[in-house]
PDB file of N, CA and C in Angstrom:
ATOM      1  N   UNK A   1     -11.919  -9.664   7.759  1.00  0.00           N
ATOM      2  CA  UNK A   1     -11.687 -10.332   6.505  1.00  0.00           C
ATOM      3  C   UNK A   1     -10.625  -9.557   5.733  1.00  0.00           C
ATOM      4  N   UNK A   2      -9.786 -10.230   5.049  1.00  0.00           N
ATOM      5  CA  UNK A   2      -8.249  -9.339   4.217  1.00  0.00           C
ATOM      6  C   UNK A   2      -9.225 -10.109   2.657  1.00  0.00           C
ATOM      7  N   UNK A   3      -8.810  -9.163   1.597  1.00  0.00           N
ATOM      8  CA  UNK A   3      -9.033  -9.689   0.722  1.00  0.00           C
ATOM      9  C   UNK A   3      -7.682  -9.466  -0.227  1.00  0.00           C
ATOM     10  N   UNK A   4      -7.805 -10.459  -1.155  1.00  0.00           N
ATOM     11  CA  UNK A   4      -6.193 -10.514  -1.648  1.00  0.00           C
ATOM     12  C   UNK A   4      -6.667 -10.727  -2.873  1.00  0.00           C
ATOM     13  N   UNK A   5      -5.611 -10.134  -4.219  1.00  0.00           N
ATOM     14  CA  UNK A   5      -6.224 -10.135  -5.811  1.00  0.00           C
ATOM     15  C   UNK A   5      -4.294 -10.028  -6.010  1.00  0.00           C
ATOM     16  N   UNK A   6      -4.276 -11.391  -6.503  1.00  0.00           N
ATOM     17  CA  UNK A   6      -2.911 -11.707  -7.938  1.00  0.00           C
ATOM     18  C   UNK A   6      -3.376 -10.574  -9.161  1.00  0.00           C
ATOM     19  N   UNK A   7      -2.436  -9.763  -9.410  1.00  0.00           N
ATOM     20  CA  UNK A   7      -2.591  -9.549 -10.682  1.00  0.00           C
ATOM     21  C   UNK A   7      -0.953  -9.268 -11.359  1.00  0.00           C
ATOM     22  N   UNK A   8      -1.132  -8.678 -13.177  1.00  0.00           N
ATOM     23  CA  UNK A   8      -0.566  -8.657 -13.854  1.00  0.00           C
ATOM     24  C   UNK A   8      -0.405  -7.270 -14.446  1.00  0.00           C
ATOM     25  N   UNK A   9       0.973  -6.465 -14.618  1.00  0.00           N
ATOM     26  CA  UNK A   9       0.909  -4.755 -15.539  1.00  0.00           C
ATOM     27  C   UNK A   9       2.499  -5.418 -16.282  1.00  0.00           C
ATOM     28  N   UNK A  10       2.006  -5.448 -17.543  1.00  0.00           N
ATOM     29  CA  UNK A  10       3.151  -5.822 -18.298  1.00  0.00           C
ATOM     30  C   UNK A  10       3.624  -7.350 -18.124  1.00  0.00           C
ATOM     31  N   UNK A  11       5.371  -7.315 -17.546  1.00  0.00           N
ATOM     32  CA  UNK A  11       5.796  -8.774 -16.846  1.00  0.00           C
ATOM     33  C   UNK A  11       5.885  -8.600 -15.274  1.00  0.00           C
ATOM     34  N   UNK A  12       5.769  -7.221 -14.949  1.00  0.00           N
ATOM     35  CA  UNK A  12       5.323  -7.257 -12.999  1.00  0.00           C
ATOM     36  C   UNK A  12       4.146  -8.051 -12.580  1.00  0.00           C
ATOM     37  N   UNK A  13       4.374  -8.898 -11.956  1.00  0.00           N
ATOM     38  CA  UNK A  13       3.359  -9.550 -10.900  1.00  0.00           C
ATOM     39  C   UNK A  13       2.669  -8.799  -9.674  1.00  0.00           C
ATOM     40  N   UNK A  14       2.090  -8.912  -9.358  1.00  0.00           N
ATOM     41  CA  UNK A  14       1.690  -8.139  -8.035  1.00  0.00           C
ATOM     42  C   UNK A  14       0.858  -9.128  -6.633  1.00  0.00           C
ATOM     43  N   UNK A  15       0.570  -8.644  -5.821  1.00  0.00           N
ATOM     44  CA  UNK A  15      -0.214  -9.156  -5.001  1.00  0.00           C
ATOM     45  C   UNK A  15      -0.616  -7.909  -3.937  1.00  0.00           C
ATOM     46  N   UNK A  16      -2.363  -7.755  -4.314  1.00  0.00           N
ATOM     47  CA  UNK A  16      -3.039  -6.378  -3.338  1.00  0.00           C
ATOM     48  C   UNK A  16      -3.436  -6.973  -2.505  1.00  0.00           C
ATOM     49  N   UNK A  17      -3.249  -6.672  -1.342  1.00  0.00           N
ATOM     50  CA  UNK A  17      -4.280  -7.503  -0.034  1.00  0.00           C
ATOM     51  C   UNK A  17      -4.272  -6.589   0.873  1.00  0.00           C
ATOM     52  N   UNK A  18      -5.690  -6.523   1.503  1.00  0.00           N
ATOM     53  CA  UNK A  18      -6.081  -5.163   2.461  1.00  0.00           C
ATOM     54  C   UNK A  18      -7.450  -5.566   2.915  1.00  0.00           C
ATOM     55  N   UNK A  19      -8.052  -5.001   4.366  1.00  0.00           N
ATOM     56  CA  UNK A  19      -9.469  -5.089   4.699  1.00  0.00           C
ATOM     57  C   UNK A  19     -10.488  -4.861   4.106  1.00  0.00           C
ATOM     58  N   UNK A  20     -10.466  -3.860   3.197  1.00  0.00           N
ATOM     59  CA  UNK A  20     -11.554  -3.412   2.094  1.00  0.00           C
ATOM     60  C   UNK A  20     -11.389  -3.587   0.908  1.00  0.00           C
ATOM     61  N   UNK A  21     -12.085  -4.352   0.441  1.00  0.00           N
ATOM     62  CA  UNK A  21     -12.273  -4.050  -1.370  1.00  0.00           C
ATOM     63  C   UNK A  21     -11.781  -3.159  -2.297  1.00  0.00           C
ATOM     64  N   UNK A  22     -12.210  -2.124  -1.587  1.00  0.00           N
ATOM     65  CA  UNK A  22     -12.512  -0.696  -1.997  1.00  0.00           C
ATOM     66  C   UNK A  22     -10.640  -0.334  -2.116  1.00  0.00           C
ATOM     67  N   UNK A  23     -10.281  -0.658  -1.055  1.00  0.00           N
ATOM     68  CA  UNK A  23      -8.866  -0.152  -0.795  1.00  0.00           C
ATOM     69  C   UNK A  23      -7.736  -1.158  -1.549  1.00  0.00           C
ATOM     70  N   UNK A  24      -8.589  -2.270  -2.169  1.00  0.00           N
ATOM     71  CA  UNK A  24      -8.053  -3.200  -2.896  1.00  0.00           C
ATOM     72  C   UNK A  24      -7.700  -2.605  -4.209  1.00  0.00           C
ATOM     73  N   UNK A  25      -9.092  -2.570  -4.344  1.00  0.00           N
ATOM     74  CA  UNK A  25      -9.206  -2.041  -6.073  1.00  0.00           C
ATOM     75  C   UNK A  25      -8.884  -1.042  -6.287  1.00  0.00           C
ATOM     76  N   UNK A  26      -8.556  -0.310  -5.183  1.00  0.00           N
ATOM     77  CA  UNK A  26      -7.744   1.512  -5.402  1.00  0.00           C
ATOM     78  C   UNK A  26      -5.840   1.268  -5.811  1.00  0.00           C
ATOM     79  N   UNK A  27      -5.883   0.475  -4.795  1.00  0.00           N
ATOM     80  CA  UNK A  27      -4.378  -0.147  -5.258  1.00  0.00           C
ATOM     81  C   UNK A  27      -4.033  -0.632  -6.427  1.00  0.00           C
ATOM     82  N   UNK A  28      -4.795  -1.397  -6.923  1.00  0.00           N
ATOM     83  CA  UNK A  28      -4.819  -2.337  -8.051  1.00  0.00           C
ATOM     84  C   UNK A  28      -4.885  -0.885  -9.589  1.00  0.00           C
ATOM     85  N   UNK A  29      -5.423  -0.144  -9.461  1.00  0.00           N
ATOM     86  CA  UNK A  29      -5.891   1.223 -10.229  1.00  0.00           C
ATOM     87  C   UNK A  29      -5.018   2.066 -10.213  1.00  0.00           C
ATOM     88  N   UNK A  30      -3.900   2.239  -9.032  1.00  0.00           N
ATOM     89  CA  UNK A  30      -3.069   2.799  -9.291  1.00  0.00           C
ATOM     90  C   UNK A  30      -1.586   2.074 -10.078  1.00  0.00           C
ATOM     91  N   UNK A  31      -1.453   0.587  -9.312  1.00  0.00           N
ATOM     92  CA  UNK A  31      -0.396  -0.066  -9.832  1.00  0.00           C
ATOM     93  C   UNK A  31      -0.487  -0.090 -11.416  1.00  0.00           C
ATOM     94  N   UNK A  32      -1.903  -0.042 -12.095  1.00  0.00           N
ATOM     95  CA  UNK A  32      -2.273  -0.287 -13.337  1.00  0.00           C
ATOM     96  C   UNK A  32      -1.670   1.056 -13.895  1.00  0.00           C
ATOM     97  N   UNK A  33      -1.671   2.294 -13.691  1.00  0.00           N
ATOM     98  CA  UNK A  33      -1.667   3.532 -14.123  1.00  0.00           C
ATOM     99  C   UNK A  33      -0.200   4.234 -14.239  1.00  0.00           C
ATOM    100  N   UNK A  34       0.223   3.080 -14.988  1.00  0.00           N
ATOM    101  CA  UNK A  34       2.036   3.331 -15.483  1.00  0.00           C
ATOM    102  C   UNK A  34       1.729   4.740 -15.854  1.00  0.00           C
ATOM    103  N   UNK A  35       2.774   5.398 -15.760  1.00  0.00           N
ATOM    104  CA  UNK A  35       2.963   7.029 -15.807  1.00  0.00           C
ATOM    105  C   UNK A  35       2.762   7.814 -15.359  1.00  0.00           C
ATOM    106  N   UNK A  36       1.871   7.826 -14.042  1.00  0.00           N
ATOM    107  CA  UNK A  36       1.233   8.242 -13.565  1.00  0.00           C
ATOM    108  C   UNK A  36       1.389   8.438 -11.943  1.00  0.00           C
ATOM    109  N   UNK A  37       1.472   8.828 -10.904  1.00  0.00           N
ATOM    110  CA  UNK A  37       1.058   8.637  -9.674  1.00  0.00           C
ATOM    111  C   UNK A  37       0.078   8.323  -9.222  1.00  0.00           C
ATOM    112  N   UNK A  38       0.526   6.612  -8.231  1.00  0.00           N
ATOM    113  CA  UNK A  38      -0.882   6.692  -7.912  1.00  0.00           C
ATOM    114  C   UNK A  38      -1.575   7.067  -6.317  1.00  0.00           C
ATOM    115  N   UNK A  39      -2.446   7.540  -6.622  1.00  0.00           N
ATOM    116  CA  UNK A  39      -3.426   7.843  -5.578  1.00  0.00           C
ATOM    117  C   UNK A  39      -2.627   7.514  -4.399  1.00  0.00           C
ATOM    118  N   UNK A  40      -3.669   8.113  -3.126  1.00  0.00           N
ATOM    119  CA  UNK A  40      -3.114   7.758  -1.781  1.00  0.00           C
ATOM    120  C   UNK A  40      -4.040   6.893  -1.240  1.00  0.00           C
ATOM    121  N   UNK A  41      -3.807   5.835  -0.450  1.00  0.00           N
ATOM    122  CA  UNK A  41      -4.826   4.572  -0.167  1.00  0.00           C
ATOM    123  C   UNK A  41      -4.781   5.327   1.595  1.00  0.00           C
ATOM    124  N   UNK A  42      -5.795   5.286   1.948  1.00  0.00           N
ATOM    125  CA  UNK A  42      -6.302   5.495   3.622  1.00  0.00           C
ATOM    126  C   UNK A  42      -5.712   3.679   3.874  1.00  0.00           C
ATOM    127  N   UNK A  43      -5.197   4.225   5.131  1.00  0.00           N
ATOM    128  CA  UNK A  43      -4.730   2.763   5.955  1.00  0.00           C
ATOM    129  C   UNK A  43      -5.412   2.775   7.328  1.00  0.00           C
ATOM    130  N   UNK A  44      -6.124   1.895   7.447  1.00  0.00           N
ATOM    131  CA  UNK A  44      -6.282   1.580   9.629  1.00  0.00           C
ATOM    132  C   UNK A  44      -5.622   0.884   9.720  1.00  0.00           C
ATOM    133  N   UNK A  45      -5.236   0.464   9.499  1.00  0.00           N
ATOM    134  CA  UNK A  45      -3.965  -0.552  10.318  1.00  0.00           C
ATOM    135  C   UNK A  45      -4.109  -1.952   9.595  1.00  0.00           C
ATOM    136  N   UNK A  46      -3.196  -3.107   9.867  1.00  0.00           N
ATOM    137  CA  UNK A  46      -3.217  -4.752   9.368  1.00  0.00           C
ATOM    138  C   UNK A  46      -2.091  -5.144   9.016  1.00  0.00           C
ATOM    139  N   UNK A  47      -2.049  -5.933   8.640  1.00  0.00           N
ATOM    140  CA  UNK A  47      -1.392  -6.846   7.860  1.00  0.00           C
ATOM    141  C   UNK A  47      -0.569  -5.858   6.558  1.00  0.00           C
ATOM    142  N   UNK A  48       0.428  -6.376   6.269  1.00  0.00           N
ATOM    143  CA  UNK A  48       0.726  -5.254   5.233  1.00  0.00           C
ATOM    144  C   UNK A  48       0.146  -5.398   3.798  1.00  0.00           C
ATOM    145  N   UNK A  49      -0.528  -4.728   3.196  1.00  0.00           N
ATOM    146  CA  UNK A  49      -0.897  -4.662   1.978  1.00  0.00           C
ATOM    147  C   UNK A  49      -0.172  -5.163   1.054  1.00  0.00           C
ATOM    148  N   UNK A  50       1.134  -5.068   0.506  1.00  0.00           N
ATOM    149  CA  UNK A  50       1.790  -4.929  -0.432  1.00  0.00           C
ATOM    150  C   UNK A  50       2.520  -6.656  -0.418  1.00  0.00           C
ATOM    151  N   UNK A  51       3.034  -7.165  -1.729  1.00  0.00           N
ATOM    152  CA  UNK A  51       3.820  -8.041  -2.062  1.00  0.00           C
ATOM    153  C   UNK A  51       5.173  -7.869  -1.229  1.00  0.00           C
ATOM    154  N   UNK A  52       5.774  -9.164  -1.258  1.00  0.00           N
ATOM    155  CA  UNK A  52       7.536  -8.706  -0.926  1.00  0.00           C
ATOM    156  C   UNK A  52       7.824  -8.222  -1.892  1.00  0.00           C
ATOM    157  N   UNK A  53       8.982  -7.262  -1.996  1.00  0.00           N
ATOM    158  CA  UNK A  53       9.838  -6.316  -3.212  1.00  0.00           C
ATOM    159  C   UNK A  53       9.120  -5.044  -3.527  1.00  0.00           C
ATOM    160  N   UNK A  54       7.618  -4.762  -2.827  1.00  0.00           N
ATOM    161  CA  UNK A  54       7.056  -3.677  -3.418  1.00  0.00           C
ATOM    162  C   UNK A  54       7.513  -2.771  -2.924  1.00  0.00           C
ATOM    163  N   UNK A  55       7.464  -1.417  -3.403  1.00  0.00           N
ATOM    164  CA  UNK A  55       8.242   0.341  -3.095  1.00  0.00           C
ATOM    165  C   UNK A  55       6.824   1.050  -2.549  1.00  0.00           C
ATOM    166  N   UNK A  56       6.817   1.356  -1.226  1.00  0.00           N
ATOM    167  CA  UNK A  56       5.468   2.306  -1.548  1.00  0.00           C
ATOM    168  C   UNK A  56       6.440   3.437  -0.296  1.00  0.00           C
ATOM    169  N   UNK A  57       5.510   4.177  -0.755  1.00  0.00           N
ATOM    170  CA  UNK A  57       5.617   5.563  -0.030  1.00  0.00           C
ATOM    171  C   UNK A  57       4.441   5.542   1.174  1.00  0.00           C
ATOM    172  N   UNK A  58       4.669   5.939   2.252  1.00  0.00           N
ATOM    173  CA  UNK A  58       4.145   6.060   3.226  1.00  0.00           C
ATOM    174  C   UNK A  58       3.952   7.379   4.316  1.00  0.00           C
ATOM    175  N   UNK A  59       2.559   7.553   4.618  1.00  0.00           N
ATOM    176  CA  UNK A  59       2.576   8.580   5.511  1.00  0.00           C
ATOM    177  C   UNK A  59       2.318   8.654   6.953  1.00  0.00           C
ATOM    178  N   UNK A  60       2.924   8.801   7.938  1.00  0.00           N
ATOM    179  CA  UNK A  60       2.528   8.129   9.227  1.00  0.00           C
ATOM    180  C   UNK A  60       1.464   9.247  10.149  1.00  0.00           C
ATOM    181  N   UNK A  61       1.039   9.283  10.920  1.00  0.00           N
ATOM    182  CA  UNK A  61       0.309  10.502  11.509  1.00  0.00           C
ATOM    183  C   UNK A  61       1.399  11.631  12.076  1.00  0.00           C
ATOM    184  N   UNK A  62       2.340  11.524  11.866  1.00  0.00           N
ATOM    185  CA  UNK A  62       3.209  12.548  12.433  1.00  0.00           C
ATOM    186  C   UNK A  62       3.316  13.392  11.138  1.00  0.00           C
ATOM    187  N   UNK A  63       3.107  12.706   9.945  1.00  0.00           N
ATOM    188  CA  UNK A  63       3.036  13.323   8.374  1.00  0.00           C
ATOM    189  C   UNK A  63       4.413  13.859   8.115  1.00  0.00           C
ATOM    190  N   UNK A  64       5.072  13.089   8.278  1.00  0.00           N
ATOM    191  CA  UNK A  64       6.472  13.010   7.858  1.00  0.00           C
ATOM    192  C   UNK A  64       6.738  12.148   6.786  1.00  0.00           C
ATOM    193  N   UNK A  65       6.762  11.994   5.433  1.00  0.00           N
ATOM    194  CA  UNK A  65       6.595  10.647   4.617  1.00  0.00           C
ATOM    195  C   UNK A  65       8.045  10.192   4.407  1.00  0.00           C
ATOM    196  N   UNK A  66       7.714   9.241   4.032  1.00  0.00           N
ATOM    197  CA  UNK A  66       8.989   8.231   3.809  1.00  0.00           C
ATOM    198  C   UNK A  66       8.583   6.980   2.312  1.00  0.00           C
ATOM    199  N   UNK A  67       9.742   6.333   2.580  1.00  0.00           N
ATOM    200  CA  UNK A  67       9.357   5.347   1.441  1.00  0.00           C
ATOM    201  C   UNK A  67      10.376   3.938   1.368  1.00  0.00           C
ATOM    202  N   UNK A  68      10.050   2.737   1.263  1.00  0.00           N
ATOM    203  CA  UNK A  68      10.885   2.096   1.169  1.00  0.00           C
ATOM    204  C   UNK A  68      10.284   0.678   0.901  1.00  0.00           C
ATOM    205  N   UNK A  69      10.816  -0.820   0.965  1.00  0.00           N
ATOM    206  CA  UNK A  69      10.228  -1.765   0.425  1.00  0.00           C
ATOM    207  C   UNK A  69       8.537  -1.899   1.473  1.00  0.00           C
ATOM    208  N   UNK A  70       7.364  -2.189   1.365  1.00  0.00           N
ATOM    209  CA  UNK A  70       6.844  -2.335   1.516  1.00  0.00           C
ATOM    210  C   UNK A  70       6.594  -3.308   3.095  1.00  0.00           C
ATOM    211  N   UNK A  71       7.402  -4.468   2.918  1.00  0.00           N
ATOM    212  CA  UNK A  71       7.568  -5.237   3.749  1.00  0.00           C
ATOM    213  C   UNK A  71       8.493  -5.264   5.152  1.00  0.00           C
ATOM    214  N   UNK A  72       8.974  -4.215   4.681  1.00  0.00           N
ATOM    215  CA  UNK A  72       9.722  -3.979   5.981  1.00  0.00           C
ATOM    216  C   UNK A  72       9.282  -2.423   7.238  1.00  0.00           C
ATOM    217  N   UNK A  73       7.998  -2.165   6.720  1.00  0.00           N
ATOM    218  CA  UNK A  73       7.270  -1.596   7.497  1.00  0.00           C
ATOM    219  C   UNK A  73       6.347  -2.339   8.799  1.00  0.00           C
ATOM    220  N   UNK A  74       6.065  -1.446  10.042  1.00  0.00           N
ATOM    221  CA  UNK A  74       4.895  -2.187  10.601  1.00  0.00           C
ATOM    222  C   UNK A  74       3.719  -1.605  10.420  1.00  0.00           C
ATOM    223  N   UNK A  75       2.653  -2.199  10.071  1.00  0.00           N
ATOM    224  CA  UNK A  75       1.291  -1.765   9.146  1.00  0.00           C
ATOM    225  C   UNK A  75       0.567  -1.567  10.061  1.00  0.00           C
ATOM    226  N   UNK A  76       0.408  -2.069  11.480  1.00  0.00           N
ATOM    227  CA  UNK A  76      -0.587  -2.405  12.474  1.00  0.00           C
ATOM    228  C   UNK A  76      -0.595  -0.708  13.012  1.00  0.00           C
ATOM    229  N   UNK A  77      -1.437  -0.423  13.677  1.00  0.00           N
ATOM    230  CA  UNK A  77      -1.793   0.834  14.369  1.00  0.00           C
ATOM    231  C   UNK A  77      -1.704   0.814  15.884  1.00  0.00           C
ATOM    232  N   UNK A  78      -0.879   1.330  16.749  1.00  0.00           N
ATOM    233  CA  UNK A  78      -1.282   1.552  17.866  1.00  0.00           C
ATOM    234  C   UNK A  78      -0.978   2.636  18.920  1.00  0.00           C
ATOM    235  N   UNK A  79      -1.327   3.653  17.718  1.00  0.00           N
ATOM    236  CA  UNK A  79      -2.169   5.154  18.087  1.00  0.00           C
ATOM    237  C   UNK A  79      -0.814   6.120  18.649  1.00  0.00           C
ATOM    238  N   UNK A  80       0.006   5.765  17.930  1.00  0.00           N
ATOM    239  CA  UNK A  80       1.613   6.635  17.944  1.00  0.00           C
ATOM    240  C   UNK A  80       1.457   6.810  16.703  1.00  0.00           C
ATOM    241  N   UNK A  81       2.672   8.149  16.864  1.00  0.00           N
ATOM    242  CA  UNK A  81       3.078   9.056  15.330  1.00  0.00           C
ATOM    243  C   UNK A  81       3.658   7.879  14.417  1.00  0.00           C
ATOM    244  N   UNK A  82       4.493   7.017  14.453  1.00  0.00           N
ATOM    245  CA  UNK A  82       4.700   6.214  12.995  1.00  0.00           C
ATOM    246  C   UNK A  82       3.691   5.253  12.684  1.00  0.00           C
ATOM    247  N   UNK A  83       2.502   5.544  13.192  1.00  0.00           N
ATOM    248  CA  UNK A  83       1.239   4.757  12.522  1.00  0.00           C
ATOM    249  C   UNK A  83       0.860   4.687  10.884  1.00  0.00           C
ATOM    250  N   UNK A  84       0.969   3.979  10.602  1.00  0.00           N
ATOM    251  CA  UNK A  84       1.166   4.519   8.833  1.00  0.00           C
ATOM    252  C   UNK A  84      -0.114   4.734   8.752  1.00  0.00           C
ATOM    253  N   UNK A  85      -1.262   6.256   7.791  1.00  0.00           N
ATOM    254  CA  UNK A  85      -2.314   6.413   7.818  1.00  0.00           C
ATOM    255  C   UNK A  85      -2.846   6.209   6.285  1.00  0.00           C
ATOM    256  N   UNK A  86      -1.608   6.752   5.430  1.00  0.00           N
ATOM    257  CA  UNK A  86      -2.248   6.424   4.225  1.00  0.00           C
ATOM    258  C   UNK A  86      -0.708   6.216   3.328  1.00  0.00           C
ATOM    259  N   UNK A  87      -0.875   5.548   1.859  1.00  0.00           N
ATOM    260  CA  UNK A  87       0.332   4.713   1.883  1.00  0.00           C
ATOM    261  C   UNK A  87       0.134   4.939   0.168  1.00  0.00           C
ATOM    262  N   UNK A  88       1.030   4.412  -1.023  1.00  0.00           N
ATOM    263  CA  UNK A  88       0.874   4.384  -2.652  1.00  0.00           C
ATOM    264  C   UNK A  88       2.262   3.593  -2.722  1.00  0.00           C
ATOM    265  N   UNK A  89       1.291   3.052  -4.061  1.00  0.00           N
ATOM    266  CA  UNK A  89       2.843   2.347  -4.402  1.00  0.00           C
ATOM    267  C   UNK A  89       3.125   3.160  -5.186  1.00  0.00           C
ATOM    268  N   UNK A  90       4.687   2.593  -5.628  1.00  0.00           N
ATOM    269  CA  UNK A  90       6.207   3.357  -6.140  1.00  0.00           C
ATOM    270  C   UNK A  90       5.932   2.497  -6.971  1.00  0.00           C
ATOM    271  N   UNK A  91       6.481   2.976  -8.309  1.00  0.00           N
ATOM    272  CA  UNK A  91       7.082   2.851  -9.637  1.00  0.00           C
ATOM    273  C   UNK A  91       8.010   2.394  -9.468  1.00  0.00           C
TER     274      UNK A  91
END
């Protein structure tokens, strides 16, 4: 099951979608937390979390991080170093 939550910070739109709730509403808590950095979200693998246009930073198991639009990552896991393991959005 993916669960997906529209929301609103200011006039940014968003869209969180991920396997867990939990990893929903962690996203959603950080996107909310203008000024701030947010948190690091644990990833197993899927579908990509993030809206088109979103910035997140990413860490793969080789723990080399990187960062770039959201959507042009592959989210899925299959047990190589650019597996993304845990991920935050960008400001």
């Amino acid at each position: 099951m993916t669960y997906e939550v529209q929301f609103q910070v200011g006039t940014a739109e968003y869209t969180a979608r991920g396997p867990d709730i939990d990893g929903v509403l962690r996203l959603i808590q950080g996107v909310q937390g203008v000024g701030r950095v947010p948190e690091w979200i644990d990833w197993a693998g899927g579908a990509c979390p993030v809206a088109s246009g979103v910035v997140v930073a990413l860490q793969p198991r080789s723990g080399r991080q990187t960062r770039g639009e959201g959507q042009t990552f592959d989210w899925g896991h299959t047990g190589r170093p650019g597996d993304i393991v845990r991920y935050r959005v960008c400001e």
